[in-house]
PDB file of N, CA and C in Angstrom:
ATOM      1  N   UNK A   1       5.648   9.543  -5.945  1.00  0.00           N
ATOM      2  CA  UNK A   1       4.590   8.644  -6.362  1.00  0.00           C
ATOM      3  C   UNK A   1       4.127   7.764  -5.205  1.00  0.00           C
ATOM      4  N   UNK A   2       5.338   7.258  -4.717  1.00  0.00           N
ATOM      5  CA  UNK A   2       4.693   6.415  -3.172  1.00  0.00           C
ATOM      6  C   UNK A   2       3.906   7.215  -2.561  1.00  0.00           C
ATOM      7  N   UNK A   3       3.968   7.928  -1.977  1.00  0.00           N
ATOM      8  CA  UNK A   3       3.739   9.316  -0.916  1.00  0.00           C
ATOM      9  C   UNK A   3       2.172   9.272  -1.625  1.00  0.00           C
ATOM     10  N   UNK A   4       1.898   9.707  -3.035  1.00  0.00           N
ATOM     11  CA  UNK A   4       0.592   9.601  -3.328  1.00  0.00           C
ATOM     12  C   UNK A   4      -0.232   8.590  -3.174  1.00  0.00           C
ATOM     13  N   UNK A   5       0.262   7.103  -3.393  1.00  0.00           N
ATOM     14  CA  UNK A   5      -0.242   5.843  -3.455  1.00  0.00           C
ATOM     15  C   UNK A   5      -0.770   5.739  -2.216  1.00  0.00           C
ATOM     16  N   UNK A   6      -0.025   6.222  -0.816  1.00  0.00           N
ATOM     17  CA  UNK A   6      -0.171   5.474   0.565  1.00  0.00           C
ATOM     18  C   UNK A   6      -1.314   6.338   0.970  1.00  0.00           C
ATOM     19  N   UNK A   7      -1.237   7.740   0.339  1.00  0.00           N
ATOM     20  CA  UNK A   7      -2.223   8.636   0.852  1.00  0.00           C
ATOM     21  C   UNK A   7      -3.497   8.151   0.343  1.00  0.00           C
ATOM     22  N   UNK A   8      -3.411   7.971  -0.751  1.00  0.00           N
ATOM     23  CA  UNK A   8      -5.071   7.326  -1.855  1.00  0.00           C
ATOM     24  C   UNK A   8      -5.069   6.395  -1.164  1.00  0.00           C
ATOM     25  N   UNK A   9      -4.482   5.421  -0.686  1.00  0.00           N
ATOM     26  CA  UNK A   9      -4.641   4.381  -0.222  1.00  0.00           C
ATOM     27  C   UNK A   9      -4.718   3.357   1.092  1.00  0.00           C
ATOM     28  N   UNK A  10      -4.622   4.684   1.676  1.00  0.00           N
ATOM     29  CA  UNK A  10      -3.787   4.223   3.289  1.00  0.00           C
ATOM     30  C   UNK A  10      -4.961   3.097   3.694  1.00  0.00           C
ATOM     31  N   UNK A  11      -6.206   3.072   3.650  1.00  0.00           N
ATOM     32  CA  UNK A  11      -6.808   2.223   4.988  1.00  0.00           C
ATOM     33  C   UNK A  11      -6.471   0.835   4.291  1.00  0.00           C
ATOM     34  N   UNK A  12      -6.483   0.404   3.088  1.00  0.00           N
ATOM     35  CA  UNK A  12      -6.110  -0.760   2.745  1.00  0.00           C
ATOM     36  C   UNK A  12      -4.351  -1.079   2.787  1.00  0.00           C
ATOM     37  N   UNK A  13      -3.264   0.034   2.372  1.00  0.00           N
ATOM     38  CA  UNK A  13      -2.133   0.108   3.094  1.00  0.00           C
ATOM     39  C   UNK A  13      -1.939  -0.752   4.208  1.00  0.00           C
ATOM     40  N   UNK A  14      -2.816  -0.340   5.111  1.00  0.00           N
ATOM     41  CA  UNK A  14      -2.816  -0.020   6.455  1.00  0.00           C
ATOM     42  C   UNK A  14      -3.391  -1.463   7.002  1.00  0.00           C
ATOM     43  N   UNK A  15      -4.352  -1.950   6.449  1.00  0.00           N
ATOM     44  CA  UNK A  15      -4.801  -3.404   6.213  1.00  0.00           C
ATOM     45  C   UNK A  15      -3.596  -4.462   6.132  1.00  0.00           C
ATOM     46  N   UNK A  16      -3.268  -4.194   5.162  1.00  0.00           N
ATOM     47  CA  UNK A  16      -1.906  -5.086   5.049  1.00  0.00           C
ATOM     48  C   UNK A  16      -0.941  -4.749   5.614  1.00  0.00           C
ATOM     49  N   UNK A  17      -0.448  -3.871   5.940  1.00  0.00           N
ATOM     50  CA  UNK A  17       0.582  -3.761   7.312  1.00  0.00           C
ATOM     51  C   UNK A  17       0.222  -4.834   8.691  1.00  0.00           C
ATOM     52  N   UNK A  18      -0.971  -4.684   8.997  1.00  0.00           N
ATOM     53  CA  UNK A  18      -1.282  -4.908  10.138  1.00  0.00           C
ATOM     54  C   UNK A  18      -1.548  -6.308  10.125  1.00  0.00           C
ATOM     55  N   UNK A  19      -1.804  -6.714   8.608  1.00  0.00           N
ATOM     56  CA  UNK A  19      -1.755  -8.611   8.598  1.00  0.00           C
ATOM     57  C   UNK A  19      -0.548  -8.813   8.461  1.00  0.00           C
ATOM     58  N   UNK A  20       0.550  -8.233   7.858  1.00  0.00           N
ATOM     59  CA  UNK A  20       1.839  -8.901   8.001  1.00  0.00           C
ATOM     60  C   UNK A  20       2.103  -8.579   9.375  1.00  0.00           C
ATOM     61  N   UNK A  21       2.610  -7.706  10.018  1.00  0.00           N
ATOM     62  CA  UNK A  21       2.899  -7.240  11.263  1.00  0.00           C
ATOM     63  C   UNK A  21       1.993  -7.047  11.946  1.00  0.00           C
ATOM     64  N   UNK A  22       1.044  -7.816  12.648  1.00  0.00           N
ATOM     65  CA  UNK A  22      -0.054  -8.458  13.861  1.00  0.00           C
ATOM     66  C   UNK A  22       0.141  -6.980  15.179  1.00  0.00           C
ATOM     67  N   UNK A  23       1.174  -6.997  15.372  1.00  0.00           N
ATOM     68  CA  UNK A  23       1.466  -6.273  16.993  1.00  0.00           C
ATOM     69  C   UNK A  23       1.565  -4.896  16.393  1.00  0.00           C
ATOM     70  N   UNK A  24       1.217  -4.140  15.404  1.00  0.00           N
ATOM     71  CA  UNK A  24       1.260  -3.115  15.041  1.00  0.00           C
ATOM     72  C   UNK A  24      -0.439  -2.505  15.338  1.00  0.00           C
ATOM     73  N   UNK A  25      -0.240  -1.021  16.216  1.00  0.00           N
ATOM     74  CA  UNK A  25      -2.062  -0.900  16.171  1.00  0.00           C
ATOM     75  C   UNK A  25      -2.457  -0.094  15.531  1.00  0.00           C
ATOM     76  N   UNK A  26      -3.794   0.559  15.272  1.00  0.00           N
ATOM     77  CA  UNK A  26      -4.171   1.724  14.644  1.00  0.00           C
ATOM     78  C   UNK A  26      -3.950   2.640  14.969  1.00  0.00           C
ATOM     79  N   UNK A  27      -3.599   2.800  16.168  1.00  0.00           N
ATOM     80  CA  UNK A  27      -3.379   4.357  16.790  1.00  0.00           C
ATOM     81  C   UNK A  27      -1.433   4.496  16.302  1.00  0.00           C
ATOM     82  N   UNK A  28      -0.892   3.154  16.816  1.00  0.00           N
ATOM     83  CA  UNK A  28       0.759   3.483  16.109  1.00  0.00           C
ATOM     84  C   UNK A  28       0.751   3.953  14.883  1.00  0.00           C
ATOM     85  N   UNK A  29      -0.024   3.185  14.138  1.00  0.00           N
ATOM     86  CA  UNK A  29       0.213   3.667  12.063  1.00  0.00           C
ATOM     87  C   UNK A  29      -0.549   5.138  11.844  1.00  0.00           C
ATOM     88  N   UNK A  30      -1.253   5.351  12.589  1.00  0.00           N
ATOM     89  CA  UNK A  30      -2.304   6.814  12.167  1.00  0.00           C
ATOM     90  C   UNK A  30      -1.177   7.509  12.843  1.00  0.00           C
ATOM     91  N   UNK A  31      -0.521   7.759  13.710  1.00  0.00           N
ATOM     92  CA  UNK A  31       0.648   8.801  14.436  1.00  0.00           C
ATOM     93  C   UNK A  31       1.760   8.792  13.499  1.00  0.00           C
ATOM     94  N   UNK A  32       2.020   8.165  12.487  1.00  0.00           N
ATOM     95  CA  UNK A  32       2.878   8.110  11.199  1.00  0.00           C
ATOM     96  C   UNK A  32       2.081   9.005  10.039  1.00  0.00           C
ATOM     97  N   UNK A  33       1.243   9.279  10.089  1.00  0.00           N
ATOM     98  CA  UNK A  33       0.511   9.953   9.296  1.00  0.00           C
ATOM     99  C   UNK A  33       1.118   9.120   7.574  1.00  0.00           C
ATOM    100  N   UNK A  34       1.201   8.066   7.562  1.00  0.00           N
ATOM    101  CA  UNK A  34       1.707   7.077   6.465  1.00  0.00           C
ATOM    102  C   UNK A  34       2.552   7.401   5.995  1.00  0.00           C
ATOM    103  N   UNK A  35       3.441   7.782   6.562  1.00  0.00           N
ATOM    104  CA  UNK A  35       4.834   8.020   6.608  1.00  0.00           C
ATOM    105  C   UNK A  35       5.573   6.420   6.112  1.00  0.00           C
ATOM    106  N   UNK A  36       5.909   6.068   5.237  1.00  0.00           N
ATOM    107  CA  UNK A  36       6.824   4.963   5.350  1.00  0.00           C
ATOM    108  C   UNK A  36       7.954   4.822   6.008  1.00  0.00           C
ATOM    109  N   UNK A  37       8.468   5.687   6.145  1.00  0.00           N
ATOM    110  CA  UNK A  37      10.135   5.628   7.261  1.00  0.00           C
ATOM    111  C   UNK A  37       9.679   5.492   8.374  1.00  0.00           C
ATOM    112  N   UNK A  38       8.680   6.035   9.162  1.00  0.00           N
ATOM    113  CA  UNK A  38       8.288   6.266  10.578  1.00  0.00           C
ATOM    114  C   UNK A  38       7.523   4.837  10.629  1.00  0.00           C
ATOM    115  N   UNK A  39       6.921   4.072   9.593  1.00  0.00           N
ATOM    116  CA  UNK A  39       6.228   2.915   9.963  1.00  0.00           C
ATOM    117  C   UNK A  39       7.629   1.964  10.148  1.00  0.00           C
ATOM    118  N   UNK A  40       8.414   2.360   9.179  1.00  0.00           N
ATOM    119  CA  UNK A  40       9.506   0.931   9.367  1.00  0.00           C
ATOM    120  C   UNK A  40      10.271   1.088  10.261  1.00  0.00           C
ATOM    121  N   UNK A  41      10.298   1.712  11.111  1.00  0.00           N
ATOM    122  CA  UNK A  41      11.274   2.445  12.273  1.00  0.00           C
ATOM    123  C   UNK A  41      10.423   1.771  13.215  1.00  0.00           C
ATOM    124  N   UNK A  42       8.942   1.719  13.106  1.00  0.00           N
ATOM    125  CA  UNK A  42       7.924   1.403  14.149  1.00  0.00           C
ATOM    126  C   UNK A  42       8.266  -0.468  14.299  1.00  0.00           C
ATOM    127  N   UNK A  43       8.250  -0.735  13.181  1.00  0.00           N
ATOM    128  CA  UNK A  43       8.251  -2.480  12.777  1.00  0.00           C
ATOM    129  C   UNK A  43       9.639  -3.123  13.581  1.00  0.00           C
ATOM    130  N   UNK A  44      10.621  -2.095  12.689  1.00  0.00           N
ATOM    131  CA  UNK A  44      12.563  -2.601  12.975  1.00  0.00           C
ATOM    132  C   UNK A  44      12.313  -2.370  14.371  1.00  0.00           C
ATOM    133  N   UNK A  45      11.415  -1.902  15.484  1.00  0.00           N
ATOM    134  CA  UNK A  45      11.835  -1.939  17.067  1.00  0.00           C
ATOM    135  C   UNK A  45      10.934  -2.947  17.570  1.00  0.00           C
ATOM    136  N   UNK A  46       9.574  -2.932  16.805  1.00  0.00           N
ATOM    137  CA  UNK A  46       8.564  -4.246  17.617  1.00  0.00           C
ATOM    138  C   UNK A  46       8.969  -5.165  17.065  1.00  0.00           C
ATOM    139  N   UNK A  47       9.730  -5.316  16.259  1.00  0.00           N
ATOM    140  CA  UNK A  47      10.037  -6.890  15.416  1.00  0.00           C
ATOM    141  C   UNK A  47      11.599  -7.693  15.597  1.00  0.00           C
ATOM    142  N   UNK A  48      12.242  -6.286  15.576  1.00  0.00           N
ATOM    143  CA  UNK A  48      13.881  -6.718  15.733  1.00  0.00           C
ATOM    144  C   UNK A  48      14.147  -6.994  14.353  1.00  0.00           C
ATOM    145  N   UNK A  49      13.703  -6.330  13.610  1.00  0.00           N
ATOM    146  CA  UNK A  49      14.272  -6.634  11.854  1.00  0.00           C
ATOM    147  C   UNK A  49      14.762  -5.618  11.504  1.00  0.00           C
ATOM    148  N   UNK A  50      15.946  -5.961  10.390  1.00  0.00           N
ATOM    149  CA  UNK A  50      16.144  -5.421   9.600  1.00  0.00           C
ATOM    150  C   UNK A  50      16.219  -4.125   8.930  1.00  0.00           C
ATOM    151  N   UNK A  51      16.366  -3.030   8.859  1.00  0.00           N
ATOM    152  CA  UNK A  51      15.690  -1.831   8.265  1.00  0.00           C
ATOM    153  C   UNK A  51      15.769  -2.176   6.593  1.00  0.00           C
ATOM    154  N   UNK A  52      16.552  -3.021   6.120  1.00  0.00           N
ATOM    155  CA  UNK A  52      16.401  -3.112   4.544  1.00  0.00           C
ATOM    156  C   UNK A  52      15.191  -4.186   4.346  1.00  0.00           C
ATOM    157  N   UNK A  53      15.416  -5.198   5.403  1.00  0.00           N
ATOM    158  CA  UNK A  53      14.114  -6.536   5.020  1.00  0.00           C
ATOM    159  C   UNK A  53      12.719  -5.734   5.324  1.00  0.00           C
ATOM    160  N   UNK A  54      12.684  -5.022   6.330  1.00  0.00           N
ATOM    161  CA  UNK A  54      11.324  -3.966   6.269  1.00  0.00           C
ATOM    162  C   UNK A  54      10.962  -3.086   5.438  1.00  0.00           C
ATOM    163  N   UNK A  55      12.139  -2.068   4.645  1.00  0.00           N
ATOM    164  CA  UNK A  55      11.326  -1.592   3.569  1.00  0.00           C
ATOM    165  C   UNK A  55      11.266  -2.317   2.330  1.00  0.00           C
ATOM    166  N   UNK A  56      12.335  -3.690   2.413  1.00  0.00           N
ATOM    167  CA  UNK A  56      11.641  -4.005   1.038  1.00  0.00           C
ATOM    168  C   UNK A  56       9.964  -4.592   1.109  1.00  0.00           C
ATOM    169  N   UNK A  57       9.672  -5.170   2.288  1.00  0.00           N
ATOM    170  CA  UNK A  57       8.323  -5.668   2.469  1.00  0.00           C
ATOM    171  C   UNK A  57       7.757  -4.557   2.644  1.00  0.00           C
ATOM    172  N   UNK A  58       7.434  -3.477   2.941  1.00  0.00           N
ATOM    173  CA  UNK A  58       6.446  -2.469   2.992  1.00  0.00           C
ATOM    174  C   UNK A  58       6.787  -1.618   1.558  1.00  0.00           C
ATOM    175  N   UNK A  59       7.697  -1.817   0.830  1.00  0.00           N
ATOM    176  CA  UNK A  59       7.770  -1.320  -0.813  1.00  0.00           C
ATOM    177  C   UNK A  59       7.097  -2.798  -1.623  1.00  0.00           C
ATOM    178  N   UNK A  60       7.039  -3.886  -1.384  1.00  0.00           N
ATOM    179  CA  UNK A  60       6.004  -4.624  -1.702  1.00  0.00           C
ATOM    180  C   UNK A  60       4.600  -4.313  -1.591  1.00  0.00           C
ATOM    181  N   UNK A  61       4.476  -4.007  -0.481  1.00  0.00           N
ATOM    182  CA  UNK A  61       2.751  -3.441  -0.351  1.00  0.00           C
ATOM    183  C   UNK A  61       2.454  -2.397  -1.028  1.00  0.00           C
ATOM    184  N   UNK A  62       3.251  -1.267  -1.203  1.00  0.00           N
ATOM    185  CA  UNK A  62       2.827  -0.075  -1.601  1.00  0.00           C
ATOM    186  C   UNK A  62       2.708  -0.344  -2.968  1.00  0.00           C
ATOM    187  N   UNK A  63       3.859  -1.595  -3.624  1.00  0.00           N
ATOM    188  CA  UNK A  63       3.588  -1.714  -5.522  1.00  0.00           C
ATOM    189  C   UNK A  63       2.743  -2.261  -5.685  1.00  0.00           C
ATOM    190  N   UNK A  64       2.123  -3.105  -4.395  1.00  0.00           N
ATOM    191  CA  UNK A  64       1.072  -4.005  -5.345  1.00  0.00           C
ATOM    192  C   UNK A  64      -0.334  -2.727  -5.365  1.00  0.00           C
ATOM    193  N   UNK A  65      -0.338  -1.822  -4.551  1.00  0.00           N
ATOM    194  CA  UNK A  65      -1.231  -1.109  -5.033  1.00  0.00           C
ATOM    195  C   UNK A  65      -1.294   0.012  -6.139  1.00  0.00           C
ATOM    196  N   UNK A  66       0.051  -0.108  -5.981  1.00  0.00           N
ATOM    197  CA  UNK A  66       0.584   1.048  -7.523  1.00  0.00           C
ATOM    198  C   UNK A  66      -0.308   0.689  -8.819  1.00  0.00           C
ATOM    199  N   UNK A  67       0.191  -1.017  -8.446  1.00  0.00           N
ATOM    200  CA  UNK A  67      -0.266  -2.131 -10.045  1.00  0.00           C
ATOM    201  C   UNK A  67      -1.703  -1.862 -10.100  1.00  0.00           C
ATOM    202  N   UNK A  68      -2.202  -1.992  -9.091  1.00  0.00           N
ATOM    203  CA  UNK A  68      -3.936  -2.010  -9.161  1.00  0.00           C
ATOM    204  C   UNK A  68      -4.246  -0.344  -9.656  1.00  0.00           C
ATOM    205  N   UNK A  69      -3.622   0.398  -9.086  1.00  0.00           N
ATOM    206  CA  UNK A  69      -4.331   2.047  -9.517  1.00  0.00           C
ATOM    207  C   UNK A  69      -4.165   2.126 -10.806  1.00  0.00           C
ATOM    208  N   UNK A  70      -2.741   1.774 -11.211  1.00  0.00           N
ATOM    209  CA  UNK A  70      -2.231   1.631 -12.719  1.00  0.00           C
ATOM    210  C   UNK A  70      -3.336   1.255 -13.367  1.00  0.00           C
ATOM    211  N   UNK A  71      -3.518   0.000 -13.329  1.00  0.00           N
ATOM    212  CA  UNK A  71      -4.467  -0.871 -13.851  1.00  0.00           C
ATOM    213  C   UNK A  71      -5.863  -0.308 -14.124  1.00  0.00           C
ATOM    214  N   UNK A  72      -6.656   0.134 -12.792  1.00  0.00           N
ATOM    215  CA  UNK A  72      -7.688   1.079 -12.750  1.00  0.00           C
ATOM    216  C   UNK A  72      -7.701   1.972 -14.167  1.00  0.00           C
ATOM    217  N   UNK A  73      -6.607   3.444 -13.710  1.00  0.00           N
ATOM    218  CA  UNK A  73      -6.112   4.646 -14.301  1.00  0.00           C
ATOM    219  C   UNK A  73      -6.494   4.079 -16.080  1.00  0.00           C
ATOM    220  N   UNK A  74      -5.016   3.081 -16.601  1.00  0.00           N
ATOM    221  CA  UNK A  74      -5.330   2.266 -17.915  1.00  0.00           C
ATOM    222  C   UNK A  74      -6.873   1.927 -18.223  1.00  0.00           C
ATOM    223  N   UNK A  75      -7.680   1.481 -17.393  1.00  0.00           N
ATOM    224  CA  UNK A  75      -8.387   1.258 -17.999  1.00  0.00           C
ATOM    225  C   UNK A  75     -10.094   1.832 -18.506  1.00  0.00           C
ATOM    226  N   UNK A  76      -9.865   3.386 -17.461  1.00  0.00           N
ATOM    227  CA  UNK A  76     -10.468   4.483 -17.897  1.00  0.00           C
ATOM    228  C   UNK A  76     -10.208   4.900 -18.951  1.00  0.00           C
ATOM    229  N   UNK A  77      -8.943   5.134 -18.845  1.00  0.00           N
ATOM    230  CA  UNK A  77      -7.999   5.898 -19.979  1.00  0.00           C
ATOM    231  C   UNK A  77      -8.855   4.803 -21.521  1.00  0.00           C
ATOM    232  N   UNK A  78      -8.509   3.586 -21.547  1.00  0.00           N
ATOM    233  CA  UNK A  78      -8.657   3.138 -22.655  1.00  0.00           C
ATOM    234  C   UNK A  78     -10.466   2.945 -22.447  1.00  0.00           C
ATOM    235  N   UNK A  79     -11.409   2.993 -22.041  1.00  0.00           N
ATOM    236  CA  UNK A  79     -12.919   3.374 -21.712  1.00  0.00           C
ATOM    237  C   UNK A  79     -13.346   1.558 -21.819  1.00  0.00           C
ATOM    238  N   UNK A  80     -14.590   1.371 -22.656  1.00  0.00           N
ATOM    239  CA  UNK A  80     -14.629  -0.596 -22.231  1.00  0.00           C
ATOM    240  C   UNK A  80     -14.415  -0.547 -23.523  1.00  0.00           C
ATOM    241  N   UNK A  81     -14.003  -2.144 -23.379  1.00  0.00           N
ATOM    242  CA  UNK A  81     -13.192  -2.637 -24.838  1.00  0.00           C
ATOM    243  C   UNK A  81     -14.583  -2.932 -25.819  1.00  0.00           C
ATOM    244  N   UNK A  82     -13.764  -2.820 -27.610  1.00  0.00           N
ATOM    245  CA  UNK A  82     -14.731  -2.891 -28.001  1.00  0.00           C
ATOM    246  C   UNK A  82     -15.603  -4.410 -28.651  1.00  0.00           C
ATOM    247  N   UNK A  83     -14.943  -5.233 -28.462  1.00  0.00           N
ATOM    248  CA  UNK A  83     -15.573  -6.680 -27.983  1.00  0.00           C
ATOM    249  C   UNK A  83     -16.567  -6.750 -27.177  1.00  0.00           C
ATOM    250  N   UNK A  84     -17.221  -5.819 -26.257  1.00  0.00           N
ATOM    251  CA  UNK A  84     -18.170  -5.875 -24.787  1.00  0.00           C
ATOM    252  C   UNK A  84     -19.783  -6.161 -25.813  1.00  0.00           C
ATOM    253  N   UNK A  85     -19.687  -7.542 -25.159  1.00  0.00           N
ATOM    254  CA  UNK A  85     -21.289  -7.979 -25.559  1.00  0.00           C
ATOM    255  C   UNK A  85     -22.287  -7.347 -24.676  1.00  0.00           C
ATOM    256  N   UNK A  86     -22.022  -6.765 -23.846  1.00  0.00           N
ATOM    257  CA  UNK A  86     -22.639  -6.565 -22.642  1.00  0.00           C
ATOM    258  C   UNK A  86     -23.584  -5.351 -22.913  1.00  0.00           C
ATOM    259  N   UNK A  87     -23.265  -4.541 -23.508  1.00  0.00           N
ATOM    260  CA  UNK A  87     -23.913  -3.525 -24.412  1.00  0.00           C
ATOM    261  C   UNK A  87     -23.636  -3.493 -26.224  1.00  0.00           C
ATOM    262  N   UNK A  88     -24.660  -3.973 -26.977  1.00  0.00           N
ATOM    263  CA  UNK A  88     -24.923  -4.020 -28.397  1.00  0.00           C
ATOM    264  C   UNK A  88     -24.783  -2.623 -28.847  1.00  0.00           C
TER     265      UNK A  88
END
């Protein structure tokens, strides 16, 4: 499911990688082909962190976009509610 999320999602992914972790460039994260292991391998050597404090922050990024596709997905699925004044 990750693996799908980062792919649907990579340039905004990729957005937020690069605001949490500043010294990370486009050409490093595109040579990961959004690989999550190969990005946190990239971070744990420019940063000196952690390998668990890095994927839990880059498994933060990837859920908060899970929540939003979810969210999206749900709310096709359920079409517009039927309260919508917006069309009589």
């Amino acid at each position: 499911m990750n693996e799908e999320i980062v792919k649907g999602k990579w340039k905004e992914i990729k957005g937020e990688i690069k605001t949490m972790w500043g010294k990370m460039t486009d050409d490093e994260l595109e040579k990961t082909s959004g690989n999550l292991t190969s990005i946190g391998g990239l971070i744990e050597k420019r940063y000196g962190l952690k390998k668990e404090e890095v994927q839990e922050k880059l498994q933060a990024i990837v859920s908060k976009f899970a929540e939003k596709t979810q969210s999206v997905k749900t709310s096709v699925k359920e079409g517009p509610s039927k309260d919508s004044s917006a069309h009589p």
